[in-house]
PDB file of N, CA and C in Angstrom:
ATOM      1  N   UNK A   1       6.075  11.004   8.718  1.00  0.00           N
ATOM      2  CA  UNK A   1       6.106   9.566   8.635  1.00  0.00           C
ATOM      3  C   UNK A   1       7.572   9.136   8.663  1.00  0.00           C
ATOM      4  N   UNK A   2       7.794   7.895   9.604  1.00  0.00           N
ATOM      5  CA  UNK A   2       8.703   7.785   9.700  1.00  0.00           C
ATOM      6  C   UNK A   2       9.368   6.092  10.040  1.00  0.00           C
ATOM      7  N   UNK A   3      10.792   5.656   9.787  1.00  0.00           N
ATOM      8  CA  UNK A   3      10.319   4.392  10.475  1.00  0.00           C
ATOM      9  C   UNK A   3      10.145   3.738  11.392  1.00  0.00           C
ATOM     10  N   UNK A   4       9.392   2.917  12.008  1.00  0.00           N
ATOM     11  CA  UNK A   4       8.835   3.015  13.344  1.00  0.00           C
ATOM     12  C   UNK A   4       7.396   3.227  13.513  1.00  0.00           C
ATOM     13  N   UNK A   5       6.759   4.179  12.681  1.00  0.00           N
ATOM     14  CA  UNK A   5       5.676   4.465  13.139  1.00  0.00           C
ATOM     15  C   UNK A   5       4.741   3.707  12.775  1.00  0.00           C
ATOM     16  N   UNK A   6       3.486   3.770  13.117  1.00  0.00           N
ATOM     17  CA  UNK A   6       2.207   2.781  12.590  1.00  0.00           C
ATOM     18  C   UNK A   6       1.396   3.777  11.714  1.00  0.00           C
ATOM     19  N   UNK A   7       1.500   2.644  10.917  1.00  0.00           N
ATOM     20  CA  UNK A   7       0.502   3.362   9.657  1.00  0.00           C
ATOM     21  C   UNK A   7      -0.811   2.757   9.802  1.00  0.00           C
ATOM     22  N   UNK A   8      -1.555   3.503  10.014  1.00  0.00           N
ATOM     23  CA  UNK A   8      -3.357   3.566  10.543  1.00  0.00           C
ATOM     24  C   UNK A   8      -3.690   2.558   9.364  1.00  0.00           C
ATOM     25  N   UNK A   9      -4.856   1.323   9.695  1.00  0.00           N
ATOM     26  CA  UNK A   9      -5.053   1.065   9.073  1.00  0.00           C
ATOM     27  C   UNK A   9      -6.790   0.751   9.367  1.00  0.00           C
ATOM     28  N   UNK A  10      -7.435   1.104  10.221  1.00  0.00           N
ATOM     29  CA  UNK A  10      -8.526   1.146  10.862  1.00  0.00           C
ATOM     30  C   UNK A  10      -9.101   2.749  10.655  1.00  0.00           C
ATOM     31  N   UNK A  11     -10.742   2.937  10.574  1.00  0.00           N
ATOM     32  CA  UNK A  11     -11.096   4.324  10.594  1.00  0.00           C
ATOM     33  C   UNK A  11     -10.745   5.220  11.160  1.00  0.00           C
ATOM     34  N   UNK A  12     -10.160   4.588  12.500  1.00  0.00           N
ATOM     35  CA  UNK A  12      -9.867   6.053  13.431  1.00  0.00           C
ATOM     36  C   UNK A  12      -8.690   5.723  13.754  1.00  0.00           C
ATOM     37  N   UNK A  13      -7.917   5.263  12.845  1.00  0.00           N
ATOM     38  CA  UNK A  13      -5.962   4.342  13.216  1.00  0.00           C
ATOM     39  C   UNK A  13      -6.069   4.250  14.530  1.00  0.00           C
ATOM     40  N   UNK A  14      -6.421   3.357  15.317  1.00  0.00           N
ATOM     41  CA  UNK A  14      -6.422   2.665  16.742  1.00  0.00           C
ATOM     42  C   UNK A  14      -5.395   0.864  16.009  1.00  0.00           C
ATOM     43  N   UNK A  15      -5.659   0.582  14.919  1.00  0.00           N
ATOM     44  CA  UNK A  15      -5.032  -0.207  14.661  1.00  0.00           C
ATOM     45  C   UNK A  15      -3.955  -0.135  13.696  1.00  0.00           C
ATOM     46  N   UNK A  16      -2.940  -1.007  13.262  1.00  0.00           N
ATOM     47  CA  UNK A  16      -2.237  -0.652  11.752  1.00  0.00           C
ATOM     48  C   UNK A  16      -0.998  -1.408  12.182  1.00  0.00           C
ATOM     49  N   UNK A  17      -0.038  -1.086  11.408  1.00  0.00           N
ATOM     50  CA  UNK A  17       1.285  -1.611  11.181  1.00  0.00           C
ATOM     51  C   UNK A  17       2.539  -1.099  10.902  1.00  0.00           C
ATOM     52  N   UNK A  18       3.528  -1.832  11.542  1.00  0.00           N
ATOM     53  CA  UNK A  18       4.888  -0.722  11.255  1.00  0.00           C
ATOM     54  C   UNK A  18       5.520  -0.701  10.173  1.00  0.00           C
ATOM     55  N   UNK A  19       5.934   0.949  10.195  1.00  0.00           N
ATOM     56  CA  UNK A  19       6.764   0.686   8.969  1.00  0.00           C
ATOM     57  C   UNK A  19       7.984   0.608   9.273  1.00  0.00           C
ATOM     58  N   UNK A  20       8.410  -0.533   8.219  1.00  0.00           N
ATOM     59  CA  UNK A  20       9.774  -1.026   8.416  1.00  0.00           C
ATOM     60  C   UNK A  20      10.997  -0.233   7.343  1.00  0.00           C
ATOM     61  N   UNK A  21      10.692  -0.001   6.410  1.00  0.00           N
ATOM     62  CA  UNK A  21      11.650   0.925   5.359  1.00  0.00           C
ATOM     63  C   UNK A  21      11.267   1.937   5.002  1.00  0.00           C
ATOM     64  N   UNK A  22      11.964   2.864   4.950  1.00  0.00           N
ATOM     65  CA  UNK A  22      11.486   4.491   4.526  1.00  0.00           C
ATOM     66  C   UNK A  22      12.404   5.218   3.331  1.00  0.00           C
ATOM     67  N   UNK A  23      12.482   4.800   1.852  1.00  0.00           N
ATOM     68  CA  UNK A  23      12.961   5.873   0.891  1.00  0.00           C
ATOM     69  C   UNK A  23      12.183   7.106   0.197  1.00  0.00           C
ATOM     70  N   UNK A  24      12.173   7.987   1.032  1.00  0.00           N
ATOM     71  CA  UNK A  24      10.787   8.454   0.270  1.00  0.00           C
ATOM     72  C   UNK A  24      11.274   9.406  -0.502  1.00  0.00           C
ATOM     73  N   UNK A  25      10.612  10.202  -1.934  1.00  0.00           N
ATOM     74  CA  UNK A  25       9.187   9.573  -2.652  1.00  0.00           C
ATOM     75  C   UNK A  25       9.320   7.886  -3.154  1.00  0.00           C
ATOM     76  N   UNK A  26      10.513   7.016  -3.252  1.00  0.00           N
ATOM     77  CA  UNK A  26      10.803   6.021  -3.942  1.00  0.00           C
ATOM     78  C   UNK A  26      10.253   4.631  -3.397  1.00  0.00           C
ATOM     79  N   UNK A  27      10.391   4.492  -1.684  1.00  0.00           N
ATOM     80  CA  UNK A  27       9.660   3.050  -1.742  1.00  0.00           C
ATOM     81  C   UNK A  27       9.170   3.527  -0.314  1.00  0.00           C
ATOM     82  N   UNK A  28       8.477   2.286   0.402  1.00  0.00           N
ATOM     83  CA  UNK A  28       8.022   2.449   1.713  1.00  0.00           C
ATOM     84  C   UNK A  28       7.886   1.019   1.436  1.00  0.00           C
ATOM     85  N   UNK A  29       8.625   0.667   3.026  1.00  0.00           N
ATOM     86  CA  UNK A  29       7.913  -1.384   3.152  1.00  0.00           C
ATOM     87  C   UNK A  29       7.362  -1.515   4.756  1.00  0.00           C
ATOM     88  N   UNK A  30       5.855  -1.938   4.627  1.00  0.00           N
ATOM     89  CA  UNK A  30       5.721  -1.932   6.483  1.00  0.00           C
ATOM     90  C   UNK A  30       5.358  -3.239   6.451  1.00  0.00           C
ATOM     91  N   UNK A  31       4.916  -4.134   7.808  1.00  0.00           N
ATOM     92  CA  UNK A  31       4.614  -5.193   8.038  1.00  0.00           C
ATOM     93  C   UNK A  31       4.921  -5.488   9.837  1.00  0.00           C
ATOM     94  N   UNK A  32       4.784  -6.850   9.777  1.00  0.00           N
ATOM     95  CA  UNK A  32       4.443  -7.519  11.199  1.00  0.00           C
ATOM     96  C   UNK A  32       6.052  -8.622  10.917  1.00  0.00           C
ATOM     97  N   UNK A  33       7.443  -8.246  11.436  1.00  0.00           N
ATOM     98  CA  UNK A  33       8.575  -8.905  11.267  1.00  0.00           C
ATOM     99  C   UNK A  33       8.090 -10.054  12.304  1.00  0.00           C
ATOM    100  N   UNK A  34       8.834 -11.356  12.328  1.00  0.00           N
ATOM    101  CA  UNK A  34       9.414 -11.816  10.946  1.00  0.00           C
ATOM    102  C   UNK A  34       8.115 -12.344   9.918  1.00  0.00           C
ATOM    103  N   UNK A  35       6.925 -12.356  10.290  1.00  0.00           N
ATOM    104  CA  UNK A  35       5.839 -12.801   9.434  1.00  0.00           C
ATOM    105  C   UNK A  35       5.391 -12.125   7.924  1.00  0.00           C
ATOM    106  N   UNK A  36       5.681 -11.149   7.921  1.00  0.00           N
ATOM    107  CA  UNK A  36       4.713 -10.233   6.682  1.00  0.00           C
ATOM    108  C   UNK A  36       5.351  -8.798   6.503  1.00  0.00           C
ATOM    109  N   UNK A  37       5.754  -8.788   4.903  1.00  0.00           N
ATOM    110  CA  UNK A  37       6.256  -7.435   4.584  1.00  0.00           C
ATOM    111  C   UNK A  37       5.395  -7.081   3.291  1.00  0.00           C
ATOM    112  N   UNK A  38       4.956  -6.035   3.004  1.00  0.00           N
ATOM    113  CA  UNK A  38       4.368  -5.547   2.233  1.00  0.00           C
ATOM    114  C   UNK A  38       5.632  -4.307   1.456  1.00  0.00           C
ATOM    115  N   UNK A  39       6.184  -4.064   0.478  1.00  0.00           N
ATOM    116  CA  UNK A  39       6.486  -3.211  -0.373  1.00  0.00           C
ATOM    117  C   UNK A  39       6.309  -2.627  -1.563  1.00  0.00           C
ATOM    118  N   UNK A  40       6.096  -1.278  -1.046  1.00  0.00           N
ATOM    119  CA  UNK A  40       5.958  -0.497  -2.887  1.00  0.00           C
ATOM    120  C   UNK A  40       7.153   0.034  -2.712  1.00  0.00           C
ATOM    121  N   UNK A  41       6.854   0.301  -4.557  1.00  0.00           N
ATOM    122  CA  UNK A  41       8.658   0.383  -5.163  1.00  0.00           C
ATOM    123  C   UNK A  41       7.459   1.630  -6.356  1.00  0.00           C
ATOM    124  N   UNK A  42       8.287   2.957  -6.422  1.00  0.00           N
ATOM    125  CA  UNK A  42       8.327   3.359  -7.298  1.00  0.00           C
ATOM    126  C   UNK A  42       9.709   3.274  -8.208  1.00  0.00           C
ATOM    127  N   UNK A  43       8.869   2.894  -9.840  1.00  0.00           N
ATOM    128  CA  UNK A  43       9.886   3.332 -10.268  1.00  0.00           C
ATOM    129  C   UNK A  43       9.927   3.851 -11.798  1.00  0.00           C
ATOM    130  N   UNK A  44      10.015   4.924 -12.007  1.00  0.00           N
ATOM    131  CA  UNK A  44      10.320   6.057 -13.306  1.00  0.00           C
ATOM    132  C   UNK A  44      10.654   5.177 -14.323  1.00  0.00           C
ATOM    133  N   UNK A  45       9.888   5.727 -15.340  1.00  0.00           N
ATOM    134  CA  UNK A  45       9.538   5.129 -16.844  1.00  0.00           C
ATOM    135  C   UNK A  45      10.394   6.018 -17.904  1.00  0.00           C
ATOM    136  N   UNK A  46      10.833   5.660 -18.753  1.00  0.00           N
ATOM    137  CA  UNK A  46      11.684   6.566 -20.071  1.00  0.00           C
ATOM    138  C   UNK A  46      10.803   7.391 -20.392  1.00  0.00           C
ATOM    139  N   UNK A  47       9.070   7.073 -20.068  1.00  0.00           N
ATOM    140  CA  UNK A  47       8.085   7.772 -20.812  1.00  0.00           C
ATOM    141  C   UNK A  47       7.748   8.997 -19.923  1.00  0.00           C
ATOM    142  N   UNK A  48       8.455   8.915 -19.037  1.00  0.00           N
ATOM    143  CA  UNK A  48       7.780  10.021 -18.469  1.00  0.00           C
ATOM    144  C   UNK A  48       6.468   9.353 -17.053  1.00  0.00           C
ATOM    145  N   UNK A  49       6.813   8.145 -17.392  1.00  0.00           N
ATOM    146  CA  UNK A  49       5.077   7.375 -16.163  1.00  0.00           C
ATOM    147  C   UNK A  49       6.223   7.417 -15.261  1.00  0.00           C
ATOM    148  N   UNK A  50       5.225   6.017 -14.156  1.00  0.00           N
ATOM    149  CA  UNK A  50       5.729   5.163 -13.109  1.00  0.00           C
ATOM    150  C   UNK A  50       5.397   4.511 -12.810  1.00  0.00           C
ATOM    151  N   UNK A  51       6.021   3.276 -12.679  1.00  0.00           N
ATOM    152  CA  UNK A  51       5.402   1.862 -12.093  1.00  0.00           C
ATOM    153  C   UNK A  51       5.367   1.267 -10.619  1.00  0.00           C
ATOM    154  N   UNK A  52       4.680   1.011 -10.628  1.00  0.00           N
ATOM    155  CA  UNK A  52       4.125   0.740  -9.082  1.00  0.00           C
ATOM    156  C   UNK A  52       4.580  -0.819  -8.768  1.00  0.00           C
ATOM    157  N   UNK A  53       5.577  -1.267  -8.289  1.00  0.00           N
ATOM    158  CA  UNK A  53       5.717  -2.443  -7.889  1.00  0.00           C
ATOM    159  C   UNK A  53       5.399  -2.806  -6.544  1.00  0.00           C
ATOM    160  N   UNK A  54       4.790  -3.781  -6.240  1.00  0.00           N
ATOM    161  CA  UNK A  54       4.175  -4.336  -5.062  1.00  0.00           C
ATOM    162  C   UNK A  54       4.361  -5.628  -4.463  1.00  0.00           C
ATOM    163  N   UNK A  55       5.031  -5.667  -3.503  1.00  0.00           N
ATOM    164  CA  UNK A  55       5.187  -6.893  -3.028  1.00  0.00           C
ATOM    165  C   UNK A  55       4.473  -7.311  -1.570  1.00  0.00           C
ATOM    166  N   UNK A  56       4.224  -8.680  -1.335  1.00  0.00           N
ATOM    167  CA  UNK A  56       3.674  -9.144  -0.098  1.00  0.00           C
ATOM    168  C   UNK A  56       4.085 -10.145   0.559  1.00  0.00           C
ATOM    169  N   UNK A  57       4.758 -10.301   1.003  1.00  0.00           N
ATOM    170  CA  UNK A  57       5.367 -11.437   1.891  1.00  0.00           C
ATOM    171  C   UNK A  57       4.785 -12.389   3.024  1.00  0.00           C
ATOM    172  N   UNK A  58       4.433 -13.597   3.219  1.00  0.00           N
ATOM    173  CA  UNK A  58       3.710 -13.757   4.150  1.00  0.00           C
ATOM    174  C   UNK A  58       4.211 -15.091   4.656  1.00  0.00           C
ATOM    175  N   UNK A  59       4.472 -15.278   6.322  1.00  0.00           N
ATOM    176  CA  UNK A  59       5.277 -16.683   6.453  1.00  0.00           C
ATOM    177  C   UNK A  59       3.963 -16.853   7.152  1.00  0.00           C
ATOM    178  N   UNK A  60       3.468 -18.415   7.006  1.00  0.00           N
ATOM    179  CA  UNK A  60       2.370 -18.889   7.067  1.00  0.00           C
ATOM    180  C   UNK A  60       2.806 -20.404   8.459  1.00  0.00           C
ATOM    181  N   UNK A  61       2.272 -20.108   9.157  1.00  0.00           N
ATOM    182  CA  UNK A  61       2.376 -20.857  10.424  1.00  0.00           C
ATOM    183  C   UNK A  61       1.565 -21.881  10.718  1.00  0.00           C
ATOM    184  N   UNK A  62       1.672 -23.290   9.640  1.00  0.00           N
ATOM    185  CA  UNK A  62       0.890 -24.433   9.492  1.00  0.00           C
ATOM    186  C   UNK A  62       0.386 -24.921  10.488  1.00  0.00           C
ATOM    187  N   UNK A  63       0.786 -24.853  11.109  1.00  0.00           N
ATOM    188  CA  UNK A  63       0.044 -25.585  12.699  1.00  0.00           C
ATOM    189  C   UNK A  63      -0.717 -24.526  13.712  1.00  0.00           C
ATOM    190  N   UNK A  64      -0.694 -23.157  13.421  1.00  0.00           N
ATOM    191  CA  UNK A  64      -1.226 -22.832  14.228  1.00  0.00           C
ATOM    192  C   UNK A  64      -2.885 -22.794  13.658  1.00  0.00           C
ATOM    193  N   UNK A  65      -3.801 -22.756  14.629  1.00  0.00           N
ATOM    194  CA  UNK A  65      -4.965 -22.650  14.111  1.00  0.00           C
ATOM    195  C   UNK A  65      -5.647 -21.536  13.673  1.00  0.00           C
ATOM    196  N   UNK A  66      -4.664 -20.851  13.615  1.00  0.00           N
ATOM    197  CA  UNK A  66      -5.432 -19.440  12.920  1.00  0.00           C
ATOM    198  C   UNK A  66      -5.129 -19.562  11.263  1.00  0.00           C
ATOM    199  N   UNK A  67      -4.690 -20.641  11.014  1.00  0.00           N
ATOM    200  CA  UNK A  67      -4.006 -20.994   9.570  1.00  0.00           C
ATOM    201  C   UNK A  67      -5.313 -20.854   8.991  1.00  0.00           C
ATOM    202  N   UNK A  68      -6.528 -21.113   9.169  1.00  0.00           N
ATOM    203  CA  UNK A  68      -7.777 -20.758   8.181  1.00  0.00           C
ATOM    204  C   UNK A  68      -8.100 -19.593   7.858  1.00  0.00           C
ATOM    205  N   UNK A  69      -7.535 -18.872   8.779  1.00  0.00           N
ATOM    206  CA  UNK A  69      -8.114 -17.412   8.673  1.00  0.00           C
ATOM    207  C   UNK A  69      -7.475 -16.813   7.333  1.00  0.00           C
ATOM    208  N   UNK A  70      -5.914 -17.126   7.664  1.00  0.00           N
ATOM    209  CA  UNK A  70      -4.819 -16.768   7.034  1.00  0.00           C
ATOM    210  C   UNK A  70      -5.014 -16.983   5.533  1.00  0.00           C
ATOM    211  N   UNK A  71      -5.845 -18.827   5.110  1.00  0.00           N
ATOM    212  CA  UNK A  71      -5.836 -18.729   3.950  1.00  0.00           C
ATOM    213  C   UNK A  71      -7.371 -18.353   3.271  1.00  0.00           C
ATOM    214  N   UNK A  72      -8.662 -17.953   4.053  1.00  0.00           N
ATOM    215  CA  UNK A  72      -9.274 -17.006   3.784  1.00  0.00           C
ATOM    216  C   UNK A  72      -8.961 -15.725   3.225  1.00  0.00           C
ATOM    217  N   UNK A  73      -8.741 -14.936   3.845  1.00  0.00           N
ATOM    218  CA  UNK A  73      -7.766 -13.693   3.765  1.00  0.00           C
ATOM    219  C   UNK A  73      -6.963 -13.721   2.814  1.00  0.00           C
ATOM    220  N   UNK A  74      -6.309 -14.447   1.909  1.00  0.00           N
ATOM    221  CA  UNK A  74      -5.752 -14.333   0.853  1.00  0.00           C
ATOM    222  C   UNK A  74      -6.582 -14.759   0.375  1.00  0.00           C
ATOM    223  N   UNK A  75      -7.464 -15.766  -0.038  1.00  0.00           N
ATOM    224  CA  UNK A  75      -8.201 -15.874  -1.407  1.00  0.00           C
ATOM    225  C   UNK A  75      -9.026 -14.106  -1.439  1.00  0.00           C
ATOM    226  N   UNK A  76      -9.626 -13.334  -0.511  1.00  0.00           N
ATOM    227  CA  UNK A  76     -10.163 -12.373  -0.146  1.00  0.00           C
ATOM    228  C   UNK A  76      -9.236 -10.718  -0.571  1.00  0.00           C
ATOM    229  N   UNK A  77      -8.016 -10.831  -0.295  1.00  0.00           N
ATOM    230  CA  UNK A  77      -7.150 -10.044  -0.593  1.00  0.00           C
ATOM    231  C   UNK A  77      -6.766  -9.053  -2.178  1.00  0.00           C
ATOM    232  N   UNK A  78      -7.053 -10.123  -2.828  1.00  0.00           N
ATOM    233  CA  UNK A  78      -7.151 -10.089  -3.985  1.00  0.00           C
ATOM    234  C   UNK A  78      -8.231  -8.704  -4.805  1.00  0.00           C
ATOM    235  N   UNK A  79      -9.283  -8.895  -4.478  1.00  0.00           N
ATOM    236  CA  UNK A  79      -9.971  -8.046  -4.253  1.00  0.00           C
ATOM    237  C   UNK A  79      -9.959  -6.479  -3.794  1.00  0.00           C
ATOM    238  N   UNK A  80      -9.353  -6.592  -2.148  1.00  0.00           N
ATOM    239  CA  UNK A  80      -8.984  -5.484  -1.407  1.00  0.00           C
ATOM    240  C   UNK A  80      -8.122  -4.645  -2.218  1.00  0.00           C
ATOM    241  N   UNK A  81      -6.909  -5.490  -2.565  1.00  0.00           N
ATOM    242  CA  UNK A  81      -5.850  -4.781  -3.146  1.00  0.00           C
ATOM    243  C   UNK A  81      -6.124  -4.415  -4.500  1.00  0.00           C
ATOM    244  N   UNK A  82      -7.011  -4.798  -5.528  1.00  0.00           N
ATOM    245  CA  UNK A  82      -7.113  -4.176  -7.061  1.00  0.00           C
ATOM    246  C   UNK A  82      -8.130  -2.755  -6.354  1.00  0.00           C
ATOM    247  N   UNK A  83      -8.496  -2.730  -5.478  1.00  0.00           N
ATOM    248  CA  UNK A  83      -9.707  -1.611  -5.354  1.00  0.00           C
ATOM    249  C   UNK A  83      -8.632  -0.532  -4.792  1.00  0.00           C
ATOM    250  N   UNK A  84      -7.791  -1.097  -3.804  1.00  0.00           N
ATOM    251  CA  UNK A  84      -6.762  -0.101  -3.520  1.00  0.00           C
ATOM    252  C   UNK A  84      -5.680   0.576  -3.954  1.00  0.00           C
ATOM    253  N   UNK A  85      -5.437  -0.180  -5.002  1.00  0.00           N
ATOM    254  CA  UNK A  85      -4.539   0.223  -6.253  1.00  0.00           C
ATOM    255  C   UNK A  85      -5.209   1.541  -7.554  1.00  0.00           C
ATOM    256  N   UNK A  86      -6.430   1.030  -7.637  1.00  0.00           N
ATOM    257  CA  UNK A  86      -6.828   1.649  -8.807  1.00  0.00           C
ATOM    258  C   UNK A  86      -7.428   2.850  -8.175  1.00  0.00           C
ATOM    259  N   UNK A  87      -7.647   3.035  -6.866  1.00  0.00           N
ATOM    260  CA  UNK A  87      -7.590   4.223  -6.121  1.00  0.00           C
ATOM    261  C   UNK A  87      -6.616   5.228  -6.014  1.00  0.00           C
ATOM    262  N   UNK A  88      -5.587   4.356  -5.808  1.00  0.00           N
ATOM    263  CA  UNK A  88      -3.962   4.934  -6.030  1.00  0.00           C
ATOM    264  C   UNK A  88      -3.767   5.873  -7.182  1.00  0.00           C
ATOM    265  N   UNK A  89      -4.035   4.645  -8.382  1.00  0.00           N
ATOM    266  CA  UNK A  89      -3.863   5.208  -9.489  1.00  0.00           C
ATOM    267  C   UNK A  89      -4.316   7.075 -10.057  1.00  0.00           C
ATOM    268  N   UNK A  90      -6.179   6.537  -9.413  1.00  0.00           N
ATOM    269  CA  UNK A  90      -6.803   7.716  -9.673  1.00  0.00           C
ATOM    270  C   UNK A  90      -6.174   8.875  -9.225  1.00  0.00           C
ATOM    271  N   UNK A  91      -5.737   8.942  -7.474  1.00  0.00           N
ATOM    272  CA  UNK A  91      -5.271  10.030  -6.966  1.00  0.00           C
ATOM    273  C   UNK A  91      -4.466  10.734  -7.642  1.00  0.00           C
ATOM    274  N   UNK A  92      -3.245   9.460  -8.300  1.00  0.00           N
ATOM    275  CA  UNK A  92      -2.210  10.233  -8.867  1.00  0.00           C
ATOM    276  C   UNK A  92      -1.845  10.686 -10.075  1.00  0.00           C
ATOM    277  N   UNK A  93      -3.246  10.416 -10.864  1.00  0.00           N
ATOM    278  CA  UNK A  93      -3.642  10.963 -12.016  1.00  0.00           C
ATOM    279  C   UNK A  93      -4.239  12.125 -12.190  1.00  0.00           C
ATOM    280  N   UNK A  94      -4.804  12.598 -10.728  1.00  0.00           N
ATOM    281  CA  UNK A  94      -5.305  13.722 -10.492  1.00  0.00           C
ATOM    282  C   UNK A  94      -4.219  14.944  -9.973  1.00  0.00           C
ATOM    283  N   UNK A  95      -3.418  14.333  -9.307  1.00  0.00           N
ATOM    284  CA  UNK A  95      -2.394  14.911  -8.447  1.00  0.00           C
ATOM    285  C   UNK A  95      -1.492  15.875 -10.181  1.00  0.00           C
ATOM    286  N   UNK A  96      -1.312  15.032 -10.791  1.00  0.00           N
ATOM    287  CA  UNK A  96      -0.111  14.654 -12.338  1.00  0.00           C
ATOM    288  C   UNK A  96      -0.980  16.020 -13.267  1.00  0.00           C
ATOM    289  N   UNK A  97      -2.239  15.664 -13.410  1.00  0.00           N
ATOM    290  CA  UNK A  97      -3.155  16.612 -14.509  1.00  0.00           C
ATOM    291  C   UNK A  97      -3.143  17.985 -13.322  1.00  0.00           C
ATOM    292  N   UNK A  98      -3.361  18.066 -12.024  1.00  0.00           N
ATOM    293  CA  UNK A  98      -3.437  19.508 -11.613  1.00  0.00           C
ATOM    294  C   UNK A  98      -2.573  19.916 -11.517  1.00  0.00           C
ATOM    295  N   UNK A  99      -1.227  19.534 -11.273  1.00  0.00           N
ATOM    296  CA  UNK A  99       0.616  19.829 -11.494  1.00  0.00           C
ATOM    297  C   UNK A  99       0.134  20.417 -12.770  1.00  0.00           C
ATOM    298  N   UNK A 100       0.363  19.857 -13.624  1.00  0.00           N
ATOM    299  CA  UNK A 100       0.549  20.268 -15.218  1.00  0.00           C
ATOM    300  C   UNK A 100      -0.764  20.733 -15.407  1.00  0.00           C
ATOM    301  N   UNK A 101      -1.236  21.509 -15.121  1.00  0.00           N
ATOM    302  CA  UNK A 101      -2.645  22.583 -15.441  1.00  0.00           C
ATOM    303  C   UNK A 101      -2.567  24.015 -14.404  1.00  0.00           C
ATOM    304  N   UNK A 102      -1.189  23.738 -13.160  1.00  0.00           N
ATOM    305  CA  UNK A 102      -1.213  24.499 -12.427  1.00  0.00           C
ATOM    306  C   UNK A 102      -2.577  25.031 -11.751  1.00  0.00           C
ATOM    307  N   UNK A 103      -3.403  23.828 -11.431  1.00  0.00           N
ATOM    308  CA  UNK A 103      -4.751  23.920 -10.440  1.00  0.00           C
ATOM    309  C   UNK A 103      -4.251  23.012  -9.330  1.00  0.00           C
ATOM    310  N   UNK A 104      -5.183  22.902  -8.376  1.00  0.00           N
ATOM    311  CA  UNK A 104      -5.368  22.045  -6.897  1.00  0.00           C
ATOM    312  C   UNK A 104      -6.236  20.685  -7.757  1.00  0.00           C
ATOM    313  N   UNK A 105      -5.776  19.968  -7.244  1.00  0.00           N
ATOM    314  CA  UNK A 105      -6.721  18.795  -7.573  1.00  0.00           C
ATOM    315  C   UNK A 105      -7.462  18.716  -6.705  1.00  0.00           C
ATOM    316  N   UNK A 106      -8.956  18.283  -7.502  1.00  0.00           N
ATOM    317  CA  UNK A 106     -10.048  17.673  -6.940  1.00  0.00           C
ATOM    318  C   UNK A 106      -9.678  16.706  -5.468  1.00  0.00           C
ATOM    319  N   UNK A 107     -11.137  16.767  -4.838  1.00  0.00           N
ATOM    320  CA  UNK A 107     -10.681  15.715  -3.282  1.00  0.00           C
ATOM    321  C   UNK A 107     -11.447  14.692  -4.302  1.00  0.00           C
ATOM    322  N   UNK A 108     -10.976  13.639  -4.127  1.00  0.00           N
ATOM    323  CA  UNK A 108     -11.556  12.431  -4.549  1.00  0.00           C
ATOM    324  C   UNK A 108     -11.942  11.226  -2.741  1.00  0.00           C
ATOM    325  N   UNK A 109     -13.274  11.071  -3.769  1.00  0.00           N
ATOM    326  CA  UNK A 109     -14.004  10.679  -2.232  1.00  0.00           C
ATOM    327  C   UNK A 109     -13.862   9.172  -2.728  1.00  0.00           C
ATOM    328  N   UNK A 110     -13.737   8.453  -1.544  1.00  0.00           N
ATOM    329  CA  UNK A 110     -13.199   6.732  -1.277  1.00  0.00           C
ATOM    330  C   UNK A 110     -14.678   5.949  -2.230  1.00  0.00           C
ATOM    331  N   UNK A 111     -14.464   5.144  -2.804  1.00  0.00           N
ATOM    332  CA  UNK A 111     -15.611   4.775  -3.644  1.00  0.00           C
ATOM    333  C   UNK A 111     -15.254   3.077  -3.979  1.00  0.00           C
TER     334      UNK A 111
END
């Protein structure tokens, strides 16, 4: 992964979006310039966690008529993204407990 590339966002990635910033393990930001940037931010806790910061950027084009869609899609979003997060979460709670148990973690199936 790299920047430039499209990150699949369809079943069989025929569709998706570029990524525009690449620090990795620390952030990744992709989107559709100049309209829409999406960024995660890791960042390390005193405790030993990590926090997941998330941002979404979106320039909204009042006159065009796709402007309904646009503000559909955000009341709708909301949704998408707590299901995709707490997915996140799970993985990397699984990833964290099989590190520190020295096992493979479980496949966790999309739910």
């Amino acid at each position: 992964m790299s920047v430039g590339d499209v990150l699949g966002m369809s079943p069989v990635d025929l569709q998706g979006i570029h990524i525009l910033a690449l620090d990795l393990p620390r952030s990744m930001m992709w989107g559709t310039l100049p309209d829409t940037t999406w960024l995660w931010f890791l960042e390390p806790q005193a405790d030993g966690t990590t926090r997941l910061i998330a941002r979404i950027r979106k320039r909204y084009r009042w006159l065009s008529p796709s402007i309904a869609f646009a503000m559909l899609i955000e009341f709708a979003d909301i949704w998408m993204i707590r299901k995709m997060l707490l997915n996140l979460r799970e993985r990397a709670e699984a990833l964290a407990l099989a590190e520190s148990t020295g096992g493979l973690p479980q496949p966790i199936t999309p739910g």
